[in-house]
N, C-alpha and C. Protein backbone atom coordinates (compact mmCIF):
# COMPACT_ATOMS: atom_id res chain seq x y z
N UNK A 1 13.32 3.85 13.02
CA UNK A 1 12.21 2.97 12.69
C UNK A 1 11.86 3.16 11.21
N UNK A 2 11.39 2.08 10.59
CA UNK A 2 11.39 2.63 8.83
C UNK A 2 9.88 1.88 9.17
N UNK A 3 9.43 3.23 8.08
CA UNK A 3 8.01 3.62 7.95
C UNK A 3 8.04 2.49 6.41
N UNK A 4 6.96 1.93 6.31
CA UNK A 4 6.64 1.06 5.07
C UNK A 4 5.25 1.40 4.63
N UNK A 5 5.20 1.87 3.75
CA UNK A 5 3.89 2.15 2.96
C UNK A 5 3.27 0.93 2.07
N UNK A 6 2.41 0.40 2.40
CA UNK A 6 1.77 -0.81 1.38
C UNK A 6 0.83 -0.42 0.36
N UNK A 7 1.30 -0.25 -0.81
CA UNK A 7 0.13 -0.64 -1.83
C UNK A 7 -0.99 -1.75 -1.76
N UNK A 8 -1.70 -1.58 -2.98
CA UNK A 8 -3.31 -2.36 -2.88
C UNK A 8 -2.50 -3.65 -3.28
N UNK A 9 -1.63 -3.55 -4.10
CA UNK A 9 -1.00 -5.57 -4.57
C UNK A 9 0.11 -6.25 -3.59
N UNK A 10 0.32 -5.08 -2.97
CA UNK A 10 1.02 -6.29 -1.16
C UNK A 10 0.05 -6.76 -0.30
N UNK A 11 -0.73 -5.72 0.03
CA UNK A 11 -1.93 -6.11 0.92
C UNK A 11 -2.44 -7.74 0.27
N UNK A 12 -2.95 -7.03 -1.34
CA UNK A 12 -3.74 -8.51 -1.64
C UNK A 12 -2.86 -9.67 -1.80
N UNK A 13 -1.26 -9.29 -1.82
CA UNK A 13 -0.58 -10.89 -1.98
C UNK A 13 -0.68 -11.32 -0.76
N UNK A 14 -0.70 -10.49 0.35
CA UNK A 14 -0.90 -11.18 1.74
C UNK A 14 -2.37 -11.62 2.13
N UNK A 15 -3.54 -11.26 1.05
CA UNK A 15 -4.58 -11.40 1.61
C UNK A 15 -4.94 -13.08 0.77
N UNK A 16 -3.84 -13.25 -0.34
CA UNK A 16 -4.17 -14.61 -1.22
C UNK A 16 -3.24 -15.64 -0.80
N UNK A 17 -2.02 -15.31 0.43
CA UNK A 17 -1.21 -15.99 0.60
C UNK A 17 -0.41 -16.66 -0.62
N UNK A 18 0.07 -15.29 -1.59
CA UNK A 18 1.14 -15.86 -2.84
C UNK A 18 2.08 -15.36 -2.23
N UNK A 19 3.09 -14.92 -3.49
CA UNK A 19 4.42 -14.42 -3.57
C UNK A 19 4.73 -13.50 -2.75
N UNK A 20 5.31 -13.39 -1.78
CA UNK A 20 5.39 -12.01 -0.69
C UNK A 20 4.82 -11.98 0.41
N UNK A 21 3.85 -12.74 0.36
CA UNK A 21 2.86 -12.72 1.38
C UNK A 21 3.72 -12.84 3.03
N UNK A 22 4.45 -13.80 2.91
CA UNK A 22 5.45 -13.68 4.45
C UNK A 22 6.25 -12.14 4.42
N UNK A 23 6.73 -11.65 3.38
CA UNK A 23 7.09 -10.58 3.99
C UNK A 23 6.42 -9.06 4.10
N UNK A 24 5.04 -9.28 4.12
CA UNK A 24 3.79 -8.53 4.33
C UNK A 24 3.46 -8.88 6.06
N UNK A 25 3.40 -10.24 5.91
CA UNK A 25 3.30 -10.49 7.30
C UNK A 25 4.29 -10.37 8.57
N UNK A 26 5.58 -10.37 7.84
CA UNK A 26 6.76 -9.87 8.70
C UNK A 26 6.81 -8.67 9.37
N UNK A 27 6.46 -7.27 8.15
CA UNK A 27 5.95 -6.11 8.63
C UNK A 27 5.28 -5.62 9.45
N UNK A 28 4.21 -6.72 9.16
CA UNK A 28 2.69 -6.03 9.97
C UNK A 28 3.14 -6.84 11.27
N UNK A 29 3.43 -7.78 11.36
CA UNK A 29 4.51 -7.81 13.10
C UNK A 29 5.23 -6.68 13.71
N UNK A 30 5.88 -6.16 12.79
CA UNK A 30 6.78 -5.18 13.32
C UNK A 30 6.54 -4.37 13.52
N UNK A 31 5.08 -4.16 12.73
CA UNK A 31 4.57 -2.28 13.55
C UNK A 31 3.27 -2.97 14.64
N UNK A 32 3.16 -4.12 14.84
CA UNK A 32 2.69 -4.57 16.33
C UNK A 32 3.66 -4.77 17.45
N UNK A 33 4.92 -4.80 17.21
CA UNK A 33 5.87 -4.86 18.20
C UNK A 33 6.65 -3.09 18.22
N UNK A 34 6.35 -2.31 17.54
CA UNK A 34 6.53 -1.13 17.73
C UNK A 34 8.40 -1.13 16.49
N UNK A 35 8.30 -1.93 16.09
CA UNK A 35 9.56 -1.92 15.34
C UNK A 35 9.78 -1.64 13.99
N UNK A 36 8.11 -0.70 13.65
CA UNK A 36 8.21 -0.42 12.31
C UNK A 36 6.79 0.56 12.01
N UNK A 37 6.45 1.15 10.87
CA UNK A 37 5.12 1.93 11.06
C UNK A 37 4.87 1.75 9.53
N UNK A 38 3.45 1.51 9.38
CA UNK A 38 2.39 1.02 8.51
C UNK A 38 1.68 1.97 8.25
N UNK A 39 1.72 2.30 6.57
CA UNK A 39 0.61 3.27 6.37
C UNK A 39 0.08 2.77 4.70
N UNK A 40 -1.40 2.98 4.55
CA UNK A 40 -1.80 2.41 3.30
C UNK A 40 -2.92 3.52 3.28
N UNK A 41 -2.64 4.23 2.02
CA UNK A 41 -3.33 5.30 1.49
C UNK A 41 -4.87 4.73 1.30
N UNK A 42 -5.68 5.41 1.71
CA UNK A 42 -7.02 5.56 2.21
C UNK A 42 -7.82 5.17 0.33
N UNK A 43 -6.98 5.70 -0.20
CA UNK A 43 -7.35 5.27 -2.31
C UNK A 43 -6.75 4.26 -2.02
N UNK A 44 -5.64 3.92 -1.69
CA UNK A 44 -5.47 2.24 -2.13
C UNK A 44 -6.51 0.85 -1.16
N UNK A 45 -6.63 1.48 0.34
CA UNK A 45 -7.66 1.52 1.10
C UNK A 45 -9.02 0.65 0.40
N UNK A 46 -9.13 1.51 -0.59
CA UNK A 46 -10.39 1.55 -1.63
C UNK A 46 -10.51 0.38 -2.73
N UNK A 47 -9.34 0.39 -3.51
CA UNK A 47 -9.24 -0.53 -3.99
C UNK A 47 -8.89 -1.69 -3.44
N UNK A 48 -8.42 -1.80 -2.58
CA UNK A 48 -8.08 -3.41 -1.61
C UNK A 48 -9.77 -4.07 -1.28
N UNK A 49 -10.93 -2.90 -1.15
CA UNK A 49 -12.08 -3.41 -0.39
C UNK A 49 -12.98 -3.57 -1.79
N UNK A 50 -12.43 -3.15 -2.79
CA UNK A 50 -13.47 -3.37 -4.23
C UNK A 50 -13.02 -4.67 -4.84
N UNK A 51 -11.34 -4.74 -5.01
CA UNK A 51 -11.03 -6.31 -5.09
C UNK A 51 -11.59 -7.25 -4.30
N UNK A 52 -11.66 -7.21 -3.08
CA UNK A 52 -12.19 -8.18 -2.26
C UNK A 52 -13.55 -8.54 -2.33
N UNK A 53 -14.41 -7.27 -2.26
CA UNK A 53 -16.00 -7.76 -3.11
C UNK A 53 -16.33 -8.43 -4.13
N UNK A 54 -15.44 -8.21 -4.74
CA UNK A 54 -15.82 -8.71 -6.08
C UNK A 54 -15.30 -9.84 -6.00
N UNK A 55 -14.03 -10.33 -5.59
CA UNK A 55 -13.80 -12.14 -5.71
C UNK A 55 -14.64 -12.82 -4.35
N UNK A 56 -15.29 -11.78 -3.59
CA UNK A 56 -16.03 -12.98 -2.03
C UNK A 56 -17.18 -12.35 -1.73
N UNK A 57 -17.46 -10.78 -1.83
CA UNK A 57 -18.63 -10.81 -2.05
C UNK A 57 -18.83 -10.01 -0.82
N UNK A 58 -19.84 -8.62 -0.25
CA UNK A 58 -19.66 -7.96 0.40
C UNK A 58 -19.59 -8.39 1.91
N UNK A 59 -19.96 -9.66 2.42
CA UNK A 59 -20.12 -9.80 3.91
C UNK A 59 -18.38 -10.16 4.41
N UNK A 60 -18.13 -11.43 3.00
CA UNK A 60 -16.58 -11.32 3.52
C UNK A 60 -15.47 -10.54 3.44
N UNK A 61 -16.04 -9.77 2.15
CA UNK A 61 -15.31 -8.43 2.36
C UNK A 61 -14.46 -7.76 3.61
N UNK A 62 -16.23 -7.07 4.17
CA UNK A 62 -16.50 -6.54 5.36
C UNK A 62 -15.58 -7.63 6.61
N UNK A 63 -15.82 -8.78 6.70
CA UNK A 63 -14.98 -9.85 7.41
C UNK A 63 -13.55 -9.62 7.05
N UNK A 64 -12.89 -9.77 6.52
CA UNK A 64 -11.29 -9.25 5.73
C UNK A 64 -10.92 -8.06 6.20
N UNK A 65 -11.85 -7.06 5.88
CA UNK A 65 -11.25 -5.60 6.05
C UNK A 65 -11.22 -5.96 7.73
N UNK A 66 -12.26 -6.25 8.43
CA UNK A 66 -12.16 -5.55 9.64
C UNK A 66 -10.81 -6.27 10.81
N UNK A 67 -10.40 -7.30 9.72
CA UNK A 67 -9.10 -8.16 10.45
C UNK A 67 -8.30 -7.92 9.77
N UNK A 68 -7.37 -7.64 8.69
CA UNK A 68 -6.83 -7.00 8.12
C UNK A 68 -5.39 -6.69 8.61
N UNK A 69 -5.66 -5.56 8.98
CA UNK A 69 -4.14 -4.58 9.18
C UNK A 69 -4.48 -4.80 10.64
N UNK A 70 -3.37 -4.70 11.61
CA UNK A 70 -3.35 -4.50 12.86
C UNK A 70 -3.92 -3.08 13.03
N UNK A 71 -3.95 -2.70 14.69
CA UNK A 71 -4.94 -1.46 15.12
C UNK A 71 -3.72 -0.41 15.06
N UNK A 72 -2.17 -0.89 15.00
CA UNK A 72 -1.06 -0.28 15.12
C UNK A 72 -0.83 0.84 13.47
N UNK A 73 -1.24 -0.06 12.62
CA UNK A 73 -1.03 0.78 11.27
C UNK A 73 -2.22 1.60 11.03
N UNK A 74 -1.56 2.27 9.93
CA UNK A 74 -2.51 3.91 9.78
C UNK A 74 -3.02 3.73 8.30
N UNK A 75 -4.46 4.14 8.51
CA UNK A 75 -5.18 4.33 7.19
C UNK A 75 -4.84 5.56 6.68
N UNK A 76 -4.28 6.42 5.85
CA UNK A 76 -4.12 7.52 5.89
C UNK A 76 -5.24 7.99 5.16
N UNK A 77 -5.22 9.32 5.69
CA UNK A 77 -6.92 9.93 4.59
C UNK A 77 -6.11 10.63 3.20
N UNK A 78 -7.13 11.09 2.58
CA UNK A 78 -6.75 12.66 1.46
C UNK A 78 -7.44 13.09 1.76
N UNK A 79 -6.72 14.52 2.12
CA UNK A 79 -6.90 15.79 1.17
C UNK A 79 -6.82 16.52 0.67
N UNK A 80 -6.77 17.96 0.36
CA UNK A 80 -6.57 18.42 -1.37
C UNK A 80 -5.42 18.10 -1.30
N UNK A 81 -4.32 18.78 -0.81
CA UNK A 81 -2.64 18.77 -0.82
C UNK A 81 -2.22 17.26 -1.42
N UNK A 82 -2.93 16.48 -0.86
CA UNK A 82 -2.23 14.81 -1.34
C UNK A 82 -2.72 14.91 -2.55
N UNK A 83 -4.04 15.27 -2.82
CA UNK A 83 -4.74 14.75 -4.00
C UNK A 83 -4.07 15.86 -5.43
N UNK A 84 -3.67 16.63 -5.11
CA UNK A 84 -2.75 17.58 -6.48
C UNK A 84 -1.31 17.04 -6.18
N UNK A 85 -0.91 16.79 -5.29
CA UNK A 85 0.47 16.06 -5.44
C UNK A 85 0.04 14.77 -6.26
N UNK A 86 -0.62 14.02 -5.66
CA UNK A 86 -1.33 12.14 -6.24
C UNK A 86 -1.56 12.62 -7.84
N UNK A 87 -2.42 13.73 -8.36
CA UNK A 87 -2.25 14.59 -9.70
C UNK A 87 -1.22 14.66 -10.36
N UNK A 88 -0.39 14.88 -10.17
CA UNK A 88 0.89 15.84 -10.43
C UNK A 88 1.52 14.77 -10.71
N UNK A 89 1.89 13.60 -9.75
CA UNK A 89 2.72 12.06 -10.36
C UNK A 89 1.93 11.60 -11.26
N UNK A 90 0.84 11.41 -11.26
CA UNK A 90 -0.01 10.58 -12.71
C UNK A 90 0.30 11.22 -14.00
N UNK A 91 0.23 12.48 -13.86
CA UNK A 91 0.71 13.27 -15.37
C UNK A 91 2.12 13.37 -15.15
N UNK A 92 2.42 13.82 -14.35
CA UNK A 92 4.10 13.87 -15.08
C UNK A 92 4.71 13.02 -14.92
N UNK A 93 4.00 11.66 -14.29
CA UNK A 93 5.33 10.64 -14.44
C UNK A 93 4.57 9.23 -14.69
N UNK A 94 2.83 9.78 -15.67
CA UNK A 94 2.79 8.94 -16.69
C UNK A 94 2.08 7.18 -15.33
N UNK A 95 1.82 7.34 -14.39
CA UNK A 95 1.65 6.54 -13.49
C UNK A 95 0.13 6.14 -13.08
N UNK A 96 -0.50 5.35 -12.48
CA UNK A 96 -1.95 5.37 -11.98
C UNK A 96 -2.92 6.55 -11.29
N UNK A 97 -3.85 6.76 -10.83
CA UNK A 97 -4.09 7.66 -10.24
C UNK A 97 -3.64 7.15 -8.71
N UNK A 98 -4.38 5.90 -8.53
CA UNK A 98 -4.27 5.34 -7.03
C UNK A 98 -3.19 4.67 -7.19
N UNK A 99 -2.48 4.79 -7.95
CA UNK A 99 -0.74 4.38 -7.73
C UNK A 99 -0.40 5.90 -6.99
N UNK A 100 -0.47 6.40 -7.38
CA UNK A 100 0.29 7.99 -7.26
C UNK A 100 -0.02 8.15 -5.60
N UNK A 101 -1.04 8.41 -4.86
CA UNK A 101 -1.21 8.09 -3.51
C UNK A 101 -0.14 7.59 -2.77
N UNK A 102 0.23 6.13 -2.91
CA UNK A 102 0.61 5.50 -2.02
C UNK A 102 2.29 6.00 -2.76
N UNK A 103 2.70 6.32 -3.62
CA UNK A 103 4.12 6.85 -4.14
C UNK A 103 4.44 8.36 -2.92
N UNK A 104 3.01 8.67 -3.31
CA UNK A 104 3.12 10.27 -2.70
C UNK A 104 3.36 10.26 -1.38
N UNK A 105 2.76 9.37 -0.52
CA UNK A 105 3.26 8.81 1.21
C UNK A 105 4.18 8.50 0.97
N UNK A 106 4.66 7.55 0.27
CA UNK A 106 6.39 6.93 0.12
C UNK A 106 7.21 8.57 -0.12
N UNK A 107 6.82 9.45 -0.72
CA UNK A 107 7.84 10.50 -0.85
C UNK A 107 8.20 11.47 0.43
N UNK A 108 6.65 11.00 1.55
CA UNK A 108 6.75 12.01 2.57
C UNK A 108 8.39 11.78 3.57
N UNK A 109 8.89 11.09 3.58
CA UNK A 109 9.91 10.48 4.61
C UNK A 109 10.91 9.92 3.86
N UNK A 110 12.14 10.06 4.32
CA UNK A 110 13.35 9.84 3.35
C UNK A 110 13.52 8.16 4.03
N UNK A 111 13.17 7.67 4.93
CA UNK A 111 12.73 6.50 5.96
C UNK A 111 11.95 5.88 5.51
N UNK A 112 10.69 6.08 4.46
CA UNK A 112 9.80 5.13 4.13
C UNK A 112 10.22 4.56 2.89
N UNK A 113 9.38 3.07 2.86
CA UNK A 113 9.55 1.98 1.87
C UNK A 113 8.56 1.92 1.37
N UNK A 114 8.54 1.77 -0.22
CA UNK A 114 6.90 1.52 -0.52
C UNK A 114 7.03 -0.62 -1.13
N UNK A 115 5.83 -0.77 -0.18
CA UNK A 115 6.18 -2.06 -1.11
C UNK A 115 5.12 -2.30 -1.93
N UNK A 116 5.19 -3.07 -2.64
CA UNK A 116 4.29 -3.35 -3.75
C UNK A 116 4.60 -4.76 -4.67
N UNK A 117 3.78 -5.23 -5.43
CA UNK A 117 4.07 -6.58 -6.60
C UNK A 117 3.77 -5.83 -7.66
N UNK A 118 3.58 -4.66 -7.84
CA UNK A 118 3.40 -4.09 -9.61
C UNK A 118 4.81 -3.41 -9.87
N UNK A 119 5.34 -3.81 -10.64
CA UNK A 119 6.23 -3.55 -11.27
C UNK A 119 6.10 -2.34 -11.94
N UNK A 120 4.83 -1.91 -12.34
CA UNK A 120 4.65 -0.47 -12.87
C UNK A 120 5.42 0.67 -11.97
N UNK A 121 6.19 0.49 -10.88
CA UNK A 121 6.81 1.45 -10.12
C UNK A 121 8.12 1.77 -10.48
N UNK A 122 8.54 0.59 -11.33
CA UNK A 122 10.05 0.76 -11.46
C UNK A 122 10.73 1.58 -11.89
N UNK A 123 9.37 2.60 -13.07
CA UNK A 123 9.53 3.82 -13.89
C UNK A 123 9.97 5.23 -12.65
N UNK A 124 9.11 5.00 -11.50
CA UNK A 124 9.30 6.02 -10.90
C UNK A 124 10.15 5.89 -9.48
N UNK A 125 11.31 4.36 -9.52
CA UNK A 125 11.87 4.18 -8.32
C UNK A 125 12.84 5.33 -8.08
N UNK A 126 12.99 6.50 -8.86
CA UNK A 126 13.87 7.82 -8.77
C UNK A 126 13.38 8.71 -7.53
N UNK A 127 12.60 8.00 -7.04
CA UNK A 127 11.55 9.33 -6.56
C UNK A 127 11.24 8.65 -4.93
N UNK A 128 11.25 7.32 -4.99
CA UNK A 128 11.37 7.06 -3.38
C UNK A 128 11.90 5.63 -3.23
N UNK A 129 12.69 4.98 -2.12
CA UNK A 129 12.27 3.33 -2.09
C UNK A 129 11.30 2.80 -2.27
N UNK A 130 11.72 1.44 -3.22
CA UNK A 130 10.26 0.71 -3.55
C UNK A 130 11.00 -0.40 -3.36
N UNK A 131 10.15 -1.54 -2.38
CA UNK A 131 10.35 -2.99 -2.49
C UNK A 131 9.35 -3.88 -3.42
N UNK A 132 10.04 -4.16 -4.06
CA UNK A 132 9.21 -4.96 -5.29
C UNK A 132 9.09 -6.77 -4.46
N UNK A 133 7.80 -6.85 -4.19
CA UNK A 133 7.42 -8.57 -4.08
C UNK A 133 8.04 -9.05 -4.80
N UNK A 134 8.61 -10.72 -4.88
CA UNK A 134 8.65 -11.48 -5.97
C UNK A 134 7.26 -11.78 -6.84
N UNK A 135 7.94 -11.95 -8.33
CA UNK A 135 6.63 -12.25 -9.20
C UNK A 135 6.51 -13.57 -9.00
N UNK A 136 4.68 -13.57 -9.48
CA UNK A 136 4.28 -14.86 -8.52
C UNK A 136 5.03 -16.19 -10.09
């Protein structure tokens, strides 16, 4: 079964219905049919629900998040251990902070995919699979 890790810019291409967006939604089928497993770092988590406030505003926010991801995928939490690893990629490989998170789940499993639409990953595709969205 291949584990797929979603960043905050797959989630939101599936949440704006652009570029990628069907194969966001392909996924999140597949870890409702048991044919795949979903995990989105609890920091990227964060930023998916601050983008969304800010372009709709906290009630639809709150409406979005709570339909969202199926009940099948995993919010993952931090703590310390993720958060000095999530450290450790930002400085030494020059990357986001809440990029580094969802890289750092992508590194846990030689099985997981990270997908994403930022291209800022391409620097560090040495380090795990990354499916890059099409640009919109």
């Amino acid at each position: 079964m291949t584990t797929y890790v979603l960043d905050s810019s797959a989630v939101l291409r599936y949440v704006e219905a652009s570029a990628g967006a069907e194969m966001i939604e392909d996924i999140l089928m597949a870890c409702v049919v048991n044919r795949a497993a979903v995990f989105v770092s609890v920091v990227q988590w964060g930023e998916i629900a601050g983008r969304l406030r800010q372009r709709f505003g906290e009630s639809e926010e709150m409406r979005i998040l709570s339909s969202l991801l199926p009940s099948e995928a995993t919010i993952v939490p931090v703590n310390g251990e993720r958060a000095v690893k999530a450290a450790g990629l930002k400085i030494d490989r020059k990357i986001g902070y809440a990029d580094a998170f969802a890289l750092e789940l992508a590194m846990e499993s030689a099985d997981s995919v990270l997908v994403t639409a930022d291209f800022g990953f391409k620097a560090v595709s040495d380090l795990a699979q990354i499916e890059f969205l099409p640009a919109k």
